[in-house]
C-alpha atoms as a PDB file:
ATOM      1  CA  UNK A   1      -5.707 107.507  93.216  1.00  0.00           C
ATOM      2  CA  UNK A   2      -8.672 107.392  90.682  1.00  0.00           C
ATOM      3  CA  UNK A   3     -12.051 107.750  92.423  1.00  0.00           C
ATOM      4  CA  UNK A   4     -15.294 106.954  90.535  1.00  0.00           C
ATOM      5  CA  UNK A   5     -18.755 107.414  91.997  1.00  0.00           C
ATOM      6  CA  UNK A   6     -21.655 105.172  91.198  1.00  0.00           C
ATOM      7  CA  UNK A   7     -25.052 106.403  92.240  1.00  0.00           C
ATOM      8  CA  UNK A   8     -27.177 103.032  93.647  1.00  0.00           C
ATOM      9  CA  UNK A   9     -30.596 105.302  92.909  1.00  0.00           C
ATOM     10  CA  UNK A  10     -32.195 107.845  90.642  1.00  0.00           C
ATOM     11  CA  UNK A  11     -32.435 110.356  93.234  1.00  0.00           C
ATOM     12  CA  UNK A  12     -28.239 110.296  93.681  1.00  0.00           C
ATOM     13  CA  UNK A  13     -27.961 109.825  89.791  1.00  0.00           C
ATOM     14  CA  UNK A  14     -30.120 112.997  89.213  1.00  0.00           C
ATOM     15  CA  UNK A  15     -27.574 115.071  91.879  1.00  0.00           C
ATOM     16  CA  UNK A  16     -24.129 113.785  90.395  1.00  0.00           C
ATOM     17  CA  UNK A  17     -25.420 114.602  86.738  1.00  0.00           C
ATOM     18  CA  UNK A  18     -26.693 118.448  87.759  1.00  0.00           C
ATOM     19  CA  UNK A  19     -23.191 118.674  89.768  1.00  0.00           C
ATOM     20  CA  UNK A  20     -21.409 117.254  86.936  1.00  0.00           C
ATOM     21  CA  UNK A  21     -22.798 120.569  84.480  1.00  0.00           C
ATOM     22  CA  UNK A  22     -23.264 122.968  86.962  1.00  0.00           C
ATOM     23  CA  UNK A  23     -19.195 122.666  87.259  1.00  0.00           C
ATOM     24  CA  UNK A  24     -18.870 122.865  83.284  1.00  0.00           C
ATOM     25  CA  UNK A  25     -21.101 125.892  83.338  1.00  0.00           C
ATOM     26  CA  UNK A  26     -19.154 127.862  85.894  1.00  0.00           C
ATOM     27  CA  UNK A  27     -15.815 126.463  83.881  1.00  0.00           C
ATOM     28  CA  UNK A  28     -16.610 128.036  80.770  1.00  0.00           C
ATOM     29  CA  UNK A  29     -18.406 130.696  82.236  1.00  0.00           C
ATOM     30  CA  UNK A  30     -15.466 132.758  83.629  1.00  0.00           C
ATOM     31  CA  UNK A  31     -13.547 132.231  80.303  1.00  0.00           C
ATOM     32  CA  UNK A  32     -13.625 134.945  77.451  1.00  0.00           C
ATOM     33  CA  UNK A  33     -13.580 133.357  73.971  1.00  0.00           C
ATOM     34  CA  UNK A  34     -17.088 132.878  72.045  1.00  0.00           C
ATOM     35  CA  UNK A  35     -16.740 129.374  72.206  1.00  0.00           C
ATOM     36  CA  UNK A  36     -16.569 128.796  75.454  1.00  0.00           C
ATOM     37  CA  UNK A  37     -19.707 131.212  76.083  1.00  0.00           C
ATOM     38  CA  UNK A  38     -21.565 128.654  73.451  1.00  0.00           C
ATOM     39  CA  UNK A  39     -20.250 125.478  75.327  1.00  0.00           C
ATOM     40  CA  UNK A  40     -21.730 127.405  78.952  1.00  0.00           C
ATOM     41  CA  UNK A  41     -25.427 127.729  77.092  1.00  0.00           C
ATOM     42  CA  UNK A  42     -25.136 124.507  75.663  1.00  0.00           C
ATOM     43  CA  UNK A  43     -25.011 123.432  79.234  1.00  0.00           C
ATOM     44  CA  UNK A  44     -27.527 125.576  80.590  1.00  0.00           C
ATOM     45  CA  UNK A  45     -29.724 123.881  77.841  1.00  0.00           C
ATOM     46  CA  UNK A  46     -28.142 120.485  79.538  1.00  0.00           C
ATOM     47  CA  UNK A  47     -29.281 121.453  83.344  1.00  0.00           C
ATOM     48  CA  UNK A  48     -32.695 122.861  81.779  1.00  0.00           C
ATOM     49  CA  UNK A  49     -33.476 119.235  80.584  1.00  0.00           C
ATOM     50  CA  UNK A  50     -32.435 117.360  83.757  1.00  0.00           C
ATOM     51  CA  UNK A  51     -34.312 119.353  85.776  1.00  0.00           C
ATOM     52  CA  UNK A  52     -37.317 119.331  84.106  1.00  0.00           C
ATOM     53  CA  UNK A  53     -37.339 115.573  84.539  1.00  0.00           C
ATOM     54  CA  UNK A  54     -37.602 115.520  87.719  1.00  0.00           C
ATOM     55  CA  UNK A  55     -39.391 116.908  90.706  1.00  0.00           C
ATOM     56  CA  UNK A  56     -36.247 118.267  92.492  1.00  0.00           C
ATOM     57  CA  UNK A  57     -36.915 121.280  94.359  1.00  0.00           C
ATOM     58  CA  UNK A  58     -39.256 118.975  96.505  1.00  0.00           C
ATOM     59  CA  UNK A  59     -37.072 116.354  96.981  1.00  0.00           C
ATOM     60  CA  UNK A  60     -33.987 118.643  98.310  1.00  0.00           C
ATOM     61  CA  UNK A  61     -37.168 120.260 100.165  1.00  0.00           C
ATOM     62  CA  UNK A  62     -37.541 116.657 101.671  1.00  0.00           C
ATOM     63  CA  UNK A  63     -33.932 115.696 101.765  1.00  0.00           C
ATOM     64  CA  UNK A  64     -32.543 118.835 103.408  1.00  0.00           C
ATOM     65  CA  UNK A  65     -35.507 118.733 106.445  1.00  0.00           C
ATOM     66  CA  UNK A  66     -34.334 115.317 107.101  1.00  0.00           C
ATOM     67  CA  UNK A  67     -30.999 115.837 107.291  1.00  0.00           C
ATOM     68  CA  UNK A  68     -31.608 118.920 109.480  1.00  0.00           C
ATOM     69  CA  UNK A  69     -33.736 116.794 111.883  1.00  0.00           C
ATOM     70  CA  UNK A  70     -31.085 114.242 112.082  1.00  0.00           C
ATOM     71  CA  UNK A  71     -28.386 116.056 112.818  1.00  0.00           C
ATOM     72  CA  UNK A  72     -30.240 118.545 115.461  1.00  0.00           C
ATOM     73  CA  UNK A  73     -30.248 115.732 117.410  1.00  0.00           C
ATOM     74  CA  UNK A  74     -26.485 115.365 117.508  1.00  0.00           C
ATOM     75  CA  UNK A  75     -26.188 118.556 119.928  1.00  0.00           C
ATOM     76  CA  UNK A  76     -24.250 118.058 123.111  1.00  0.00           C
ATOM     77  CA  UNK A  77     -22.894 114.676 121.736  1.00  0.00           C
ATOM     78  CA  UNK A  78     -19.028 114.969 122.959  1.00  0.00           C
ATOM     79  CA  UNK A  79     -17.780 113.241 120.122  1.00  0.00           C
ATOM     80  CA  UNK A  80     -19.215 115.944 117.914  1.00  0.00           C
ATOM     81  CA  UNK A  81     -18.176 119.585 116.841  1.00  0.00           C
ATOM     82  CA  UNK A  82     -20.839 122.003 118.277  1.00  0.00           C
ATOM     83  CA  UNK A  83     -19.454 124.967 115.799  1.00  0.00           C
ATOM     84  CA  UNK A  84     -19.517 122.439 112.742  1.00  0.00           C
ATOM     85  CA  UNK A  85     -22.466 121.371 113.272  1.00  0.00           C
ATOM     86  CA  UNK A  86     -24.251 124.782 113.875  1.00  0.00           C
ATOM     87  CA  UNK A  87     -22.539 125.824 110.912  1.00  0.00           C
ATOM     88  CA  UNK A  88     -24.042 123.149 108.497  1.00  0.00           C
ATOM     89  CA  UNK A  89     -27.298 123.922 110.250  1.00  0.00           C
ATOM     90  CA  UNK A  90     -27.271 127.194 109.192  1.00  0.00           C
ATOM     91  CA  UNK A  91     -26.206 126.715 105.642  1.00  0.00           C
ATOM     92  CA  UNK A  92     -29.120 124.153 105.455  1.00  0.00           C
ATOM     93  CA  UNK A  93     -31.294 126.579 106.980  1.00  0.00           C
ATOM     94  CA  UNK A  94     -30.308 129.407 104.487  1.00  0.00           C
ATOM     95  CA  UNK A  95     -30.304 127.254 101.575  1.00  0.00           C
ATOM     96  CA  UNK A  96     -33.648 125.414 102.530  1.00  0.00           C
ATOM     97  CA  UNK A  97     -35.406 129.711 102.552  1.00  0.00           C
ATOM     98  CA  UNK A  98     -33.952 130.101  99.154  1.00  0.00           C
ATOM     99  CA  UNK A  99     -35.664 127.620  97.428  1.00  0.00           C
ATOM    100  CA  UNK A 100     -38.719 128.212  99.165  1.00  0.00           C
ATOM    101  CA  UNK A 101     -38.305 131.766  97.762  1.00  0.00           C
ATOM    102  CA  UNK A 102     -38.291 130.203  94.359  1.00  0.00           C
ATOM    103  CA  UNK A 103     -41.628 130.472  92.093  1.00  0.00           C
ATOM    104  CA  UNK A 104     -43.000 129.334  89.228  1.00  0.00           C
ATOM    105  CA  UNK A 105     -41.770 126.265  87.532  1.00  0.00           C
ATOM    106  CA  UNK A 106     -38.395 125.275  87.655  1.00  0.00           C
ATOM    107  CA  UNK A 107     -36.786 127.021  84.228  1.00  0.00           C
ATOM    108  CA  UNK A 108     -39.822 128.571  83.084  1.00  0.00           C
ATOM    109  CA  UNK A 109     -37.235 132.255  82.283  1.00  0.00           C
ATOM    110  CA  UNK A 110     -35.484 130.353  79.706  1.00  0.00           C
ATOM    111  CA  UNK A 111     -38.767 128.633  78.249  1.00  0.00           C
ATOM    112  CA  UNK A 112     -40.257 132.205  77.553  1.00  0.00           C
ATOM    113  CA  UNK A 113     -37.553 133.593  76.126  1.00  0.00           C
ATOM    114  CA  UNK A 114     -37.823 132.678  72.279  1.00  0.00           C
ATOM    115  CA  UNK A 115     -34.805 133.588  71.326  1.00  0.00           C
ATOM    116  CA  UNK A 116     -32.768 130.667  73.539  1.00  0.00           C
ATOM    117  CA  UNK A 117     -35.540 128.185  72.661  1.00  0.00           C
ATOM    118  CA  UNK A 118     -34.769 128.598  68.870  1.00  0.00           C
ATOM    119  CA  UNK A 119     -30.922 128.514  69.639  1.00  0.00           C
ATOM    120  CA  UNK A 120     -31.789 125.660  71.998  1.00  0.00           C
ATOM    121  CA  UNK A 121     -33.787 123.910  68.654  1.00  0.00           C
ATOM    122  CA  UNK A 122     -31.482 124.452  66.460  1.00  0.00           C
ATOM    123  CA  UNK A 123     -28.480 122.665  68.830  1.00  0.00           C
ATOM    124  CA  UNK A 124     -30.253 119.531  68.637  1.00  0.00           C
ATOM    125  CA  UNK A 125     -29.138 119.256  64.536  1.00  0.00           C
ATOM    126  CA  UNK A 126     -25.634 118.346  64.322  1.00  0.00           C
ATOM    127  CA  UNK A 127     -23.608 121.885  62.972  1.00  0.00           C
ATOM    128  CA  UNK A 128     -27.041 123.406  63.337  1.00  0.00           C
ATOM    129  CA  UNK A 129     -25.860 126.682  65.294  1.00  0.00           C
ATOM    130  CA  UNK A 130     -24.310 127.900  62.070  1.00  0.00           C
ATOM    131  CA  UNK A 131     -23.835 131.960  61.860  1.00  0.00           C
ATOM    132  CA  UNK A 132     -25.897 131.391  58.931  1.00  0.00           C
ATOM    133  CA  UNK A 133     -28.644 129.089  60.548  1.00  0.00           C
ATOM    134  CA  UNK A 134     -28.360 131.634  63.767  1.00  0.00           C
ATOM    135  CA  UNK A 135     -27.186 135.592  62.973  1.00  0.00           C
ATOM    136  CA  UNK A 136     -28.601 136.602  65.811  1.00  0.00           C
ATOM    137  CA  UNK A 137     -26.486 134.019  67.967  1.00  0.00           C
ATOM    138  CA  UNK A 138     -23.511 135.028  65.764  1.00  0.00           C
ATOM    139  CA  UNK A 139     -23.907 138.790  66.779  1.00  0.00           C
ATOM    140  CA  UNK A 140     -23.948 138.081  70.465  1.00  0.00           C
ATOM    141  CA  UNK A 141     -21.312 135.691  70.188  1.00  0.00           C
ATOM    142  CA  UNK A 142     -18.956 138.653  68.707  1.00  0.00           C
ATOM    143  CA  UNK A 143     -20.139 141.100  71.600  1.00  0.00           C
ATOM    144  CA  UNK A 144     -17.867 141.335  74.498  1.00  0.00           C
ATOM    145  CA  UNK A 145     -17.058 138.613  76.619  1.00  0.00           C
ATOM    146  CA  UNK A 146     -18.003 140.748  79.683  1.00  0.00           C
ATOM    147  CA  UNK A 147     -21.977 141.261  78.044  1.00  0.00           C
ATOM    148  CA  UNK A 148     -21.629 137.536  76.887  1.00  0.00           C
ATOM    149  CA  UNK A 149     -21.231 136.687  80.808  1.00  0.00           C
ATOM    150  CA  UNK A 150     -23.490 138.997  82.176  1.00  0.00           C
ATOM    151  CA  UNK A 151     -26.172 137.413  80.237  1.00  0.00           C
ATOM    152  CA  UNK A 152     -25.312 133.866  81.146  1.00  0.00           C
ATOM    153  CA  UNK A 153     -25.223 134.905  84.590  1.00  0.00           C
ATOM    154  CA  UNK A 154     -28.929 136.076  84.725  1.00  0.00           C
ATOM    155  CA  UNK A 155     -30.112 132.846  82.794  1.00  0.00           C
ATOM    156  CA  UNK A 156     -28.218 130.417  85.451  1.00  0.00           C
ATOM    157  CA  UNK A 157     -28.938 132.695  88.281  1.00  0.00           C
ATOM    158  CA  UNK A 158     -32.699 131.394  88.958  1.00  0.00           C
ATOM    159  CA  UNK A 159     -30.950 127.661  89.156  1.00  0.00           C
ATOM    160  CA  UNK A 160     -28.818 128.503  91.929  1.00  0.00           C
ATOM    161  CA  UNK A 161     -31.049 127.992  94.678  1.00  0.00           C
ATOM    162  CA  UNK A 162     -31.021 124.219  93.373  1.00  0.00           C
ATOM    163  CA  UNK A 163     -27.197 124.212  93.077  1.00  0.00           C
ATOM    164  CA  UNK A 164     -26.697 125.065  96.623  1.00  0.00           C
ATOM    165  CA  UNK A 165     -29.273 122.271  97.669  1.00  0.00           C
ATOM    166  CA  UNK A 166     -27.441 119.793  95.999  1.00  0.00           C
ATOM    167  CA  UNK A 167     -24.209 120.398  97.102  1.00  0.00           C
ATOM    168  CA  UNK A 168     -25.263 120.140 100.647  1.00  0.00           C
ATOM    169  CA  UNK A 169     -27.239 116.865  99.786  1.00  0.00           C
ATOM    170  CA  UNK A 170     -23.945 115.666  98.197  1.00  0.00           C
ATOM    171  CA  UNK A 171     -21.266 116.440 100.720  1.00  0.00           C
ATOM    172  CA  UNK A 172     -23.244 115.065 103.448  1.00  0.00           C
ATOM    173  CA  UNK A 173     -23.714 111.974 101.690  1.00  0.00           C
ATOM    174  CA  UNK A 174     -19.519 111.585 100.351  1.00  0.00           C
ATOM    175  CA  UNK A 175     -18.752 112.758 104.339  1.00  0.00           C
ATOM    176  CA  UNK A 176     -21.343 110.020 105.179  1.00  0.00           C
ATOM    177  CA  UNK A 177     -18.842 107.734 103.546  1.00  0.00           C
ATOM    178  CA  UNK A 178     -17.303 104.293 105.320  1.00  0.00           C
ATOM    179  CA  UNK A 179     -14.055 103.010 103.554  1.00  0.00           C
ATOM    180  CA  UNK A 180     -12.617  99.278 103.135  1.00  0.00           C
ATOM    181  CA  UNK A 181      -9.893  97.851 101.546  1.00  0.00           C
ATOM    182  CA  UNK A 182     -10.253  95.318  99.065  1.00  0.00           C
ATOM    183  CA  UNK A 183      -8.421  93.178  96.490  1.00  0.00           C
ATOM    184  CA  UNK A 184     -10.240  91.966  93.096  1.00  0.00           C
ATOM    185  CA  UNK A 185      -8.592  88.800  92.378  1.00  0.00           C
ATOM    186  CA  UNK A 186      -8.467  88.782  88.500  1.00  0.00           C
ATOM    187  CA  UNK A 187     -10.081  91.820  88.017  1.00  0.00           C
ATOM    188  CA  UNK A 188     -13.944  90.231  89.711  1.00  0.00           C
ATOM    189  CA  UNK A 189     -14.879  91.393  92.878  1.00  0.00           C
ATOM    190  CA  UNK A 190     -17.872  90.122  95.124  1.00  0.00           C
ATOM    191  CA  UNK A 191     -19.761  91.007  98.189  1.00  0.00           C
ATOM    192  CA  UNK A 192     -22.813  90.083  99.400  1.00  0.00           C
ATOM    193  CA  UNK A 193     -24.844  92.930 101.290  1.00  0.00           C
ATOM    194  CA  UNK A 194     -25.249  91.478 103.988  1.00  0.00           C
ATOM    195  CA  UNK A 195     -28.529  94.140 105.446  1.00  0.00           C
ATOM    196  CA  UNK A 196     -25.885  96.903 104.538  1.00  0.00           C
ATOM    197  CA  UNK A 197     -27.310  99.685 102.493  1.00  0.00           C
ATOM    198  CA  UNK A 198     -25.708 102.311 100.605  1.00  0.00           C
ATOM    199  CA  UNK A 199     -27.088 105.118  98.171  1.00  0.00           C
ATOM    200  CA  UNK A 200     -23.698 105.489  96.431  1.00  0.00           C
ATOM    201  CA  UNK A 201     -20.653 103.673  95.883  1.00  0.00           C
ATOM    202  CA  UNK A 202     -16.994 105.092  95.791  1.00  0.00           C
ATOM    203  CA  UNK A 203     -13.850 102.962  93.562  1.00  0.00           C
ATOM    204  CA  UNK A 204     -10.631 103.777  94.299  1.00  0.00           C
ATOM    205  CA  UNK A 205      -7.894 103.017  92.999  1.00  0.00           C
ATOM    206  CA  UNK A 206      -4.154 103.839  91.717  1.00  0.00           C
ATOM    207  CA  UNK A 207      -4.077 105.855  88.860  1.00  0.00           C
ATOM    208  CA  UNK A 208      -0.980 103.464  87.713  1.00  0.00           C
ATOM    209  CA  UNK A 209      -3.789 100.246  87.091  1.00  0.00           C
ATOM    210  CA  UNK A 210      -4.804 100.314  83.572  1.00  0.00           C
ATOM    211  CA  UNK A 211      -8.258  99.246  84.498  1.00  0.00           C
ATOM    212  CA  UNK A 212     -11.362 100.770  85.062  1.00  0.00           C
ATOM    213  CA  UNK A 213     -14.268  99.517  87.586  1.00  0.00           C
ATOM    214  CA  UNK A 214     -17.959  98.737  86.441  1.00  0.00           C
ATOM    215  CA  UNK A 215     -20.356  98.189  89.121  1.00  0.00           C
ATOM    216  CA  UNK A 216     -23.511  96.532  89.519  1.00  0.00           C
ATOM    217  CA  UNK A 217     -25.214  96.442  92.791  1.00  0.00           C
ATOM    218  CA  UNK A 218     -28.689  95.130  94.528  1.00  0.00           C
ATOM    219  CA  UNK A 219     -29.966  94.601  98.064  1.00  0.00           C
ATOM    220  CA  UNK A 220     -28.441  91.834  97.979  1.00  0.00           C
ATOM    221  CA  UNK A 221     -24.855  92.264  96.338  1.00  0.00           C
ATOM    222  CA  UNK A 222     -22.119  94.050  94.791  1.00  0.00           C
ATOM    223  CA  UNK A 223     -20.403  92.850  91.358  1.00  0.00           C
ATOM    224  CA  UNK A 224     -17.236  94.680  90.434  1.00  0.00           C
ATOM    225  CA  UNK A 225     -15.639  93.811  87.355  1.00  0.00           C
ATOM    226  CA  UNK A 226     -12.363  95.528  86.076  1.00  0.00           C
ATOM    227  CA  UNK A 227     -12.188  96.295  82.816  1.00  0.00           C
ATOM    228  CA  UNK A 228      -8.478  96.905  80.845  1.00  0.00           C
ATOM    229  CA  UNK A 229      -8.348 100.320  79.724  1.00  0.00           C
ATOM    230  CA  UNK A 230      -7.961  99.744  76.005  1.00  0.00           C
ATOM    231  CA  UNK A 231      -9.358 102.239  73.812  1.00  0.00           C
ATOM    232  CA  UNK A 232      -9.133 100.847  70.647  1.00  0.00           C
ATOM    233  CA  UNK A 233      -9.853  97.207  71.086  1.00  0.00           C
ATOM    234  CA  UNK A 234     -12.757  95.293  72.193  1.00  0.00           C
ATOM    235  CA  UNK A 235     -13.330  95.783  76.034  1.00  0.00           C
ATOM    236  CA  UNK A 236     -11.896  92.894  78.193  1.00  0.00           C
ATOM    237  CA  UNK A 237     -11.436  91.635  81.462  1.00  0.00           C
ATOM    238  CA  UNK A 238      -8.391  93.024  83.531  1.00  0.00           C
ATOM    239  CA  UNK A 239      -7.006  89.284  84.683  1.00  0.00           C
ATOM    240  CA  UNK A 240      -4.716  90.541  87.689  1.00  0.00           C
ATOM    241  CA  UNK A 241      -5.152  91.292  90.762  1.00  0.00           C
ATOM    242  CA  UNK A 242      -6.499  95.169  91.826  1.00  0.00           C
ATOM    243  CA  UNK A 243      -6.571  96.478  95.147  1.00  0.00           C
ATOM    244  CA  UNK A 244      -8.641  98.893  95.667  1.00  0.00           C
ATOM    245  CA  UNK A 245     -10.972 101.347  98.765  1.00  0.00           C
ATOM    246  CA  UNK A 246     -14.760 100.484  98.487  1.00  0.00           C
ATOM    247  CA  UNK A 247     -16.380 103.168 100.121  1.00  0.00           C
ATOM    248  CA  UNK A 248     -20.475 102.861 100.872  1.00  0.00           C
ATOM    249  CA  UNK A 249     -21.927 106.401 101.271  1.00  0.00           C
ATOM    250  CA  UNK A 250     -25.518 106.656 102.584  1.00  0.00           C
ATOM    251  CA  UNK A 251     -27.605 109.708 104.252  1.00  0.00           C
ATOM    252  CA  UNK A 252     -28.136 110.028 107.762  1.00  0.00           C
ATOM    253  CA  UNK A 253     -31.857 109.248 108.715  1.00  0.00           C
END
């Protein structure tokens, strides 16, 4: 199966983006070669701009007290496990002190240090991180992999407090999830919403259908058209059949 995640809000869309580079950072992180060191700062530079966008401490603040409220109130329910629950608890409550702990603004370390805002510039311009545009860049780049990583480490380090929030946010939410089974006759698929809401979608589907799902959803319904997976031709409708699991994920409140 193929599973593809479509956030229904900004606040979701914000979370899967930061997940999606957080996991490319630690990826090329724990690799040696120079390249991969560049493709981890590149990154960095990648979570540095989504972040700023956005007031997200606060809202994982928000998100994380809610959810903790919410699920306090599960105690002594027999159909619940008191150790699992007492465990995520804790990791909220951990989690929730070390972003308190956090001052300043959000990224301001990287910000003050010149010398990653001029690499940072000069990765906007197409082959612009040049040895000869950046020698500096080029000397670190030929240090050892170990320095290399001990450096990215301390510039990611002050995010981690965020990364932790949003996991929690996340798995909660994809745990959250309710599945159904569903065919798309001739690759369209309809529902009407019927009061339900959802803050994220989940497509599945075999990996052995050459299509690909594109969603579009309101209060009022969901539109899911699947695409043939042609990558050299003008995209088209996939005219058969597709079964597939729809699964609506929301936050407990």
């Amino acid at each position: 199966m193929i599973d593809y995640e479509f956030p229904l809000n900004e606040k979701v869309r914000t979370l899967l983006r930061l997940e999606s580079l957080f996991a490319h950072t630690d990826h090329f992180i724990v690799r040696d070669h120079g390249m991969d060191h560049h493709a981890a700062l590149l990154t960095l530079f990648e979570i540095l701009e989504v972040i700023s966008r956005a007031d997200l401490k606060s809202d994982l603040l928000q998100e994380l007290e809610r959810q903790k409220r919410t699920l306090s109130a599960l105690h002594n329910n027999p159909e619940i496990s008191e150790a699992a629950l007492e465990g995520i608890l804790a990791e909220i409550e951990e989690t929730s002190a070390n972003m308190l702990a956090m001052t300043g603004k959000i990224g301001q370390h990287l910000r003050e240090n010149e010398w990653l805002m001029g690499i940072k510039q000069r990765t906007c311009i197409p082959g612009g991180a040049c040895e000869f545009d950046l020698p500096s860049y080029h000397y670190w780049q030929g240090q050892d992999a170990a320095l290399r990583r001990e450096s990215l480490h301390m510039w990611l380090a002050p995010f981690l407090p965020l990364h932790g929030g949003l996991k929690i946010v996340l798995r909660l939410l994809r745990d959250s999830g309710k599945v159904f089974h569903f065919t798309a006759h001739q690759g369209t698929f309809q529902q009407m919403q019927g009061g339900r809401t959802a803050q994220m979608l989940r497509v599945s589907l075999g990996s052995n259908l050459a299509c690909i799902p594109e969603v579009g959803a309101n209060k009022y319904a969901i539109n899911i058209r699947f695409i043939a997976a042609n990558y050299a031709a003008k995209s088209s409708l996939f005219e058969q059949d597709v079964p597939f699991d729809l699964t609506f994920c929301s936050l407990l409140s």
